[in-house]
N, C-alpha and C. Protein backbone atom coordinates (compact mmCIF):
# COMPACT_ATOMS: atom_id res chain seq x y z
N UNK A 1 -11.40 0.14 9.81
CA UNK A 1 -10.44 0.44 8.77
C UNK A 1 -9.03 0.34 9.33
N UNK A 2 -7.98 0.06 8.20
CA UNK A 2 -6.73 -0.09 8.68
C UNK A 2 -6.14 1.16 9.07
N UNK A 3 -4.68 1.15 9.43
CA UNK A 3 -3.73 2.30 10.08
C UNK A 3 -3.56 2.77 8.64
N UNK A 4 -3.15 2.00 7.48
CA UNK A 4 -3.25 2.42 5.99
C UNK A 4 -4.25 3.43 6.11
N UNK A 5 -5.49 2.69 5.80
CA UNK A 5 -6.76 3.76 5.59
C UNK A 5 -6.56 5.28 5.75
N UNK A 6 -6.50 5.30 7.30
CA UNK A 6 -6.25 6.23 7.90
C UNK A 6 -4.96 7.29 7.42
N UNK A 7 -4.35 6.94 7.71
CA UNK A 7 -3.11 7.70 7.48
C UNK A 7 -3.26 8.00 5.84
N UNK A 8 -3.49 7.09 4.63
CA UNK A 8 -4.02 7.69 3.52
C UNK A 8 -4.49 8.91 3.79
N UNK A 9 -5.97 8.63 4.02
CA UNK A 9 -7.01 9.29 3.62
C UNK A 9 -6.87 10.83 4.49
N UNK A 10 -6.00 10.80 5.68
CA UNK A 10 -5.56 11.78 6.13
C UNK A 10 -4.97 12.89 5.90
N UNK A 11 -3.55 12.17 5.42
CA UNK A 11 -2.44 12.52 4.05
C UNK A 11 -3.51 13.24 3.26
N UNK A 12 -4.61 12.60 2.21
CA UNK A 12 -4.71 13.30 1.33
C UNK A 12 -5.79 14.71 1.38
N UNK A 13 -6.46 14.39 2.79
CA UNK A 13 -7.10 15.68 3.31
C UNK A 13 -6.07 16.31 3.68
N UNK A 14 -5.14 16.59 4.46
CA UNK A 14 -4.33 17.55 4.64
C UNK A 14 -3.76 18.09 3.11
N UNK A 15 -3.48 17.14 2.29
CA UNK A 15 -2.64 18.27 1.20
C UNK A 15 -3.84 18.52 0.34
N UNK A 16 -5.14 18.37 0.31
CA UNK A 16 -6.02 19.16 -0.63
C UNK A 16 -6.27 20.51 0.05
N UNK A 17 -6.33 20.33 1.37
CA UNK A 17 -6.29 21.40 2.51
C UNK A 17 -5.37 22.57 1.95
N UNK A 18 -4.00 22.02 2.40
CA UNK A 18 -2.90 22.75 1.77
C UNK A 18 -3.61 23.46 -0.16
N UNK A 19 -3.54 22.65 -0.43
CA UNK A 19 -3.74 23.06 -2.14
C UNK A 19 -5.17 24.13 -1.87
N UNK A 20 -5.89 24.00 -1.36
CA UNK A 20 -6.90 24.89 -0.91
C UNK A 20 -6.77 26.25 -0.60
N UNK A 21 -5.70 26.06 0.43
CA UNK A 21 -5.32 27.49 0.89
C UNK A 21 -4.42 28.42 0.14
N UNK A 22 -3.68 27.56 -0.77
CA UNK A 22 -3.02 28.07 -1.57
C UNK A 22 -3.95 28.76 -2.70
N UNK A 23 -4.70 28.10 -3.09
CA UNK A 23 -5.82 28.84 -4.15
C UNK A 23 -6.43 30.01 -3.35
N UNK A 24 -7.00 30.20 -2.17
CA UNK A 24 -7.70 31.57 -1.58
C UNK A 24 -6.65 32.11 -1.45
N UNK A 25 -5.53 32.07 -1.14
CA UNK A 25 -4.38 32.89 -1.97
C UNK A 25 -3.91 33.56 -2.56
N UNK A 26 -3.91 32.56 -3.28
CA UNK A 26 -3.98 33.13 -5.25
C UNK A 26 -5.00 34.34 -5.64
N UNK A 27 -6.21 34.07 -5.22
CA UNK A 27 -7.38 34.57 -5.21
C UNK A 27 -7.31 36.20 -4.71
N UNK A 28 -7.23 35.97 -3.41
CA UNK A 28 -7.26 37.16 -2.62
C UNK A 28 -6.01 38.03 -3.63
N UNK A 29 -5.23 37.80 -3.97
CA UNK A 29 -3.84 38.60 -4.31
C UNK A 29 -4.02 38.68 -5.73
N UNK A 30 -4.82 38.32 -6.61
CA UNK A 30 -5.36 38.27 -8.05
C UNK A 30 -5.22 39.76 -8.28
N UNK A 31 -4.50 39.80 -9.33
CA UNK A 31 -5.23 41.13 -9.89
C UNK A 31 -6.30 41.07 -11.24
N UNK A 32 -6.71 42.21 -11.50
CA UNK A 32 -8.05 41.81 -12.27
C UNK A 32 -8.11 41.04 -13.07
N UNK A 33 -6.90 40.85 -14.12
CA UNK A 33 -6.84 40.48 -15.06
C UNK A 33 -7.02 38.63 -14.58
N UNK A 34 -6.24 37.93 -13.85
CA UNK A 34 -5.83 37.11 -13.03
C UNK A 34 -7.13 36.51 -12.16
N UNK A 35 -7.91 37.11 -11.64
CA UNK A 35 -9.16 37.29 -10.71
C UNK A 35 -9.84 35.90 -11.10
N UNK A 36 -10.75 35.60 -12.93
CA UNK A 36 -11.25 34.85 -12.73
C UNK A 36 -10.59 33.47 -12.68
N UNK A 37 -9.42 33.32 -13.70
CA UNK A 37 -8.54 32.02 -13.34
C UNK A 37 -8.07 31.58 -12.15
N UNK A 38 -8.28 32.64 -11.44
CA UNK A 38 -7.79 32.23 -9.64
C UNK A 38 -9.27 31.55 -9.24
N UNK A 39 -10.51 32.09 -9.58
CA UNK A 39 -11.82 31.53 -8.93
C UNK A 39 -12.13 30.11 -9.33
N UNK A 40 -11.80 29.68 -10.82
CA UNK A 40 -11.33 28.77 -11.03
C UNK A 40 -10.47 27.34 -10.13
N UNK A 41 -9.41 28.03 -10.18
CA UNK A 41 -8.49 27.06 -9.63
C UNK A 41 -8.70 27.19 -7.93
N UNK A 42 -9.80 27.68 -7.57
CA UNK A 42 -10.56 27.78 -5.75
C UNK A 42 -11.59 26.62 -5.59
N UNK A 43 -12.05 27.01 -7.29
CA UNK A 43 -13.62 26.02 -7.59
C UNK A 43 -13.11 24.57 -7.59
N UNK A 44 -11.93 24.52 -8.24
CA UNK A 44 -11.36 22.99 -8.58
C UNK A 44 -10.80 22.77 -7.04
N UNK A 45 -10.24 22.98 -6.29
CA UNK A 45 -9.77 22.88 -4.82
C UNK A 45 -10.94 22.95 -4.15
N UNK A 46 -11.88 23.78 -4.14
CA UNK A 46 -12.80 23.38 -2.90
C UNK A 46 -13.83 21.75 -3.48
N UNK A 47 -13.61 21.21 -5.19
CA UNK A 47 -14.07 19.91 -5.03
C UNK A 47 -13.03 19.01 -4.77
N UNK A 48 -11.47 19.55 -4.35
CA UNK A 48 -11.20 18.16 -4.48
C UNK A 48 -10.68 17.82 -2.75
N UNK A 49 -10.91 18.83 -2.13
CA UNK A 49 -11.61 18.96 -0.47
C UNK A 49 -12.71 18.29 -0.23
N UNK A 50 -13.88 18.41 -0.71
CA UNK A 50 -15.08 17.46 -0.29
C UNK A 50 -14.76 16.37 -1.24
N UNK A 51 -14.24 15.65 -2.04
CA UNK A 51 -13.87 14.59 -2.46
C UNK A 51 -12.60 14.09 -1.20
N UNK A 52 -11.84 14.21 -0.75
CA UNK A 52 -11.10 14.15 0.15
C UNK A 52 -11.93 13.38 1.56
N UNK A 53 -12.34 15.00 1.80
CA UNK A 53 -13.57 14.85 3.04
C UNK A 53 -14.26 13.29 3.09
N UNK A 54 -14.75 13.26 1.50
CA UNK A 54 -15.67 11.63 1.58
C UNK A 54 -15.34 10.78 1.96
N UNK A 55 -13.43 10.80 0.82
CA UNK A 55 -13.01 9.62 0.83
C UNK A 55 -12.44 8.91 2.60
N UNK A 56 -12.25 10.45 3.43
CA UNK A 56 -12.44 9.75 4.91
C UNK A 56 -12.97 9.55 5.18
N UNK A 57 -14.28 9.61 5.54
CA UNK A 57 -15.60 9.53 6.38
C UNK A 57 -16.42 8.32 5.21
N UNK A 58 -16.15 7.48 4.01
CA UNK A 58 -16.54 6.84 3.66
C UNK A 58 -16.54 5.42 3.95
N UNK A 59 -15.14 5.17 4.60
CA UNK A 59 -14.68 3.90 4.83
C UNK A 59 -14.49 3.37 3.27
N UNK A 60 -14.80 4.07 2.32
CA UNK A 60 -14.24 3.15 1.40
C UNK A 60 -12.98 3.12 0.56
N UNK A 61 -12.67 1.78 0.67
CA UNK A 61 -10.83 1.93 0.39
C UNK A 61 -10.36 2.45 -1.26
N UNK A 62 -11.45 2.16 -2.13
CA UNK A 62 -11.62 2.50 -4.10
C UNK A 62 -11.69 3.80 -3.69
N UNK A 63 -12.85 4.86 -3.55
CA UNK A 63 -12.95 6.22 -3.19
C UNK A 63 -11.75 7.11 -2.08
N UNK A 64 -11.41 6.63 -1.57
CA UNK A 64 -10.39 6.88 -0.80
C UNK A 64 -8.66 6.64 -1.89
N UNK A 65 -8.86 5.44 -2.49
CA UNK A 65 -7.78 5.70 -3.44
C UNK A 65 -7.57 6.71 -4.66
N UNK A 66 -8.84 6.75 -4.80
CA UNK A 66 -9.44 7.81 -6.23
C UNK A 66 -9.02 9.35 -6.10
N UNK A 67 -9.48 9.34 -4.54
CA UNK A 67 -8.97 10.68 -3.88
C UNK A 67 -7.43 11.14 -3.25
N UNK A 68 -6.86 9.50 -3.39
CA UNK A 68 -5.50 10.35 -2.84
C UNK A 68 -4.47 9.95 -4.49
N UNK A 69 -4.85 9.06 -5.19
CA UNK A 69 -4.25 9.71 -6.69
C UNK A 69 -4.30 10.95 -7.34
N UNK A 70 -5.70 11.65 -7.02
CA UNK A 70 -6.17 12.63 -7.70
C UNK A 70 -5.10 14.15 -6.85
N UNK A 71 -5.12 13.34 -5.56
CA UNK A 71 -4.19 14.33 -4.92
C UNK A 71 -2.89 14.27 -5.46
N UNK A 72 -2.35 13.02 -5.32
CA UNK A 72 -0.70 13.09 -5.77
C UNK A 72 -0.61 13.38 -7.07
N UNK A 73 -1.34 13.18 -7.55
CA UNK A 73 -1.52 14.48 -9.45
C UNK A 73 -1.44 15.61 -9.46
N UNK A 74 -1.52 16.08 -8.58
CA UNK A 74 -1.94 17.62 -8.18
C UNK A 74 -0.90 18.37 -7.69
N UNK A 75 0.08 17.74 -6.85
CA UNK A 75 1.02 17.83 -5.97
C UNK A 75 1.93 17.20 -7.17
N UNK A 76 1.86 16.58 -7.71
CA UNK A 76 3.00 16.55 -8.54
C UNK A 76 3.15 17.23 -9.72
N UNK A 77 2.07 17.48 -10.18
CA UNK A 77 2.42 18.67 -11.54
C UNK A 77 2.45 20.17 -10.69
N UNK A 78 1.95 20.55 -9.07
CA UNK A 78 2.26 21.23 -8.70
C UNK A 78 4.22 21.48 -8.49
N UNK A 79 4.51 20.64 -8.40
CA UNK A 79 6.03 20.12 -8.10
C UNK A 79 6.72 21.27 -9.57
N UNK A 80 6.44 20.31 -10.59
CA UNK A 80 6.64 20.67 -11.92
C UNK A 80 6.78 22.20 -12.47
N UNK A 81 5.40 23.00 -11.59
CA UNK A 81 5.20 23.86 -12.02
C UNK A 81 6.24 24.91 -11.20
N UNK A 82 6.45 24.62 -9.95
CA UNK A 82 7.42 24.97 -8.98
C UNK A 82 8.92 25.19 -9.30
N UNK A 83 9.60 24.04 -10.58
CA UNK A 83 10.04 23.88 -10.55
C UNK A 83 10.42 24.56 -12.42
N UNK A 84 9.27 24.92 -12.84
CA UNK A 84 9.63 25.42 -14.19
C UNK A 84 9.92 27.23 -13.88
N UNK A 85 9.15 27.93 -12.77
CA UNK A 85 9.64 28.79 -12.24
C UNK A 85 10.93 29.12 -11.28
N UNK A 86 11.16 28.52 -11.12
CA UNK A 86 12.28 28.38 -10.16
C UNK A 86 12.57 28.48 -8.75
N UNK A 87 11.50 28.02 -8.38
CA UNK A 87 11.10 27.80 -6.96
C UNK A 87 11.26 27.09 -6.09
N UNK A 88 12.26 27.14 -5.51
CA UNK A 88 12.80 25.37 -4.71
C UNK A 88 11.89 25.24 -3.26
N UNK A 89 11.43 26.12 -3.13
CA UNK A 89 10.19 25.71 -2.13
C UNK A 89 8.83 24.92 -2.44
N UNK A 90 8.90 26.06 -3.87
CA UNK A 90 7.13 24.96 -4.69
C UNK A 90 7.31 24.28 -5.23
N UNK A 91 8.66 23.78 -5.60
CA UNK A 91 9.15 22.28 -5.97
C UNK A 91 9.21 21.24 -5.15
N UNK A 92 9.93 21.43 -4.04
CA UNK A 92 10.22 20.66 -3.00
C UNK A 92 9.01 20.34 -2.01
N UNK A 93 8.00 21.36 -1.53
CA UNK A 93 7.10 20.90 -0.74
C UNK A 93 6.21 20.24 -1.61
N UNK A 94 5.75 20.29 -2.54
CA UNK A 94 4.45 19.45 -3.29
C UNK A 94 5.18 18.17 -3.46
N UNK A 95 6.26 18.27 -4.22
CA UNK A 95 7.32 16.79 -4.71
C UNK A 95 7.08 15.76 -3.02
N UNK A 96 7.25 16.26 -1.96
CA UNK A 96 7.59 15.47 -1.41
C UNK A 96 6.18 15.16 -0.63
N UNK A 97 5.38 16.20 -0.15
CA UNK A 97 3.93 15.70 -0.58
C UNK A 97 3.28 14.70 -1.40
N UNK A 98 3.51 14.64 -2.38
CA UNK A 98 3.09 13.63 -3.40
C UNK A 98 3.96 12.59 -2.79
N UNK A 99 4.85 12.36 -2.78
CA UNK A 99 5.71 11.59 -2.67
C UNK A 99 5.07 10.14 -1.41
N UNK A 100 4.92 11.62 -0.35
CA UNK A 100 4.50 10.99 0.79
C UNK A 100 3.12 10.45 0.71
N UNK A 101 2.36 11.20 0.32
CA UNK A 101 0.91 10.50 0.00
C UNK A 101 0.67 9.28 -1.05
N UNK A 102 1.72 8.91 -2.15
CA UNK A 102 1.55 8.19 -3.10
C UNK A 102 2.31 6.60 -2.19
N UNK A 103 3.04 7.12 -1.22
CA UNK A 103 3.70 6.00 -0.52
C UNK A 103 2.26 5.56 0.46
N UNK A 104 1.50 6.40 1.14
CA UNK A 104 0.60 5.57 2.14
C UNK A 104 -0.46 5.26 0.76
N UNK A 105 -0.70 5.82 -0.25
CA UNK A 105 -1.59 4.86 -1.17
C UNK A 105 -1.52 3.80 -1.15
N UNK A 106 -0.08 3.01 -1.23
CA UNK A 106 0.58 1.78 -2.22
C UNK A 106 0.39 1.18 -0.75
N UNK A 107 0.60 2.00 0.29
CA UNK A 107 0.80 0.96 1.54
C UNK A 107 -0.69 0.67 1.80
N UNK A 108 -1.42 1.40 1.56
CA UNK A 108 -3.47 1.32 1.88
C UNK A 108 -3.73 0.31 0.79
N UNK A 109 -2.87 0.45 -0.41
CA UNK A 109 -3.53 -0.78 -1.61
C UNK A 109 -2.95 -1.87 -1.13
N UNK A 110 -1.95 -2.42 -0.72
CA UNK A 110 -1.59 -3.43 -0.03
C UNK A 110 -1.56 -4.06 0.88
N UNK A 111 -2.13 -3.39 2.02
CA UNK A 111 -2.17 -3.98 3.45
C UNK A 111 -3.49 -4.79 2.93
């Protein structure tokens, strides 16, 4: 596989990672009311970690793209949401996350 590949599919395991930890997070600090929508949004992060996971260890370049769109979707309405609260940290780190992962996509779809 190419330096693309790689660095993709890397990119997008590290920020599902990130988005991961942020949900056990969420989770742990839930209060009751809050509790099951946090288990939720753990359940949706720990699949899009082993979707991640695959798309490295698959060699394949379609599944590997599937998985780092699905990431920069994620990271970018995370951006959004960062940014409707007023958060220039949870704006700025997902925005440029996405940013960065949607750039080694285009460079993995093209090489």
């Amino acid at each position: 596989m190419s330096v693309a590949f790689w660095i993709c599919a890397s990119l997008t395991l590290s920020s599902s990672l990130v988005s991961g930890g942020y949900a056990v997070s969420g989770l742990r600090d839930a209060t009751r009311e809050s509790r099951v929508p946090s288990m939720y949004a753990l359940a949706r992060s720990v699949a899009l970690i082993v979707v991640a996971v695959v798309g490295l260890s698959s060699s394949s370049i379609a599944f590997a793209a599937a998985a780092a769109l699905a990431m920069v979707l994620v990271q970018g309405f995370d951006a959004v949401i960062g940014g409707a609260i007023s958060d220039r940290v949870k704006t700025l780190g997902p925005a440029i996350t996405a940013l960065a992962n949607a750039a080694a996509l285009i460079w993995m779809l093209t090489s």
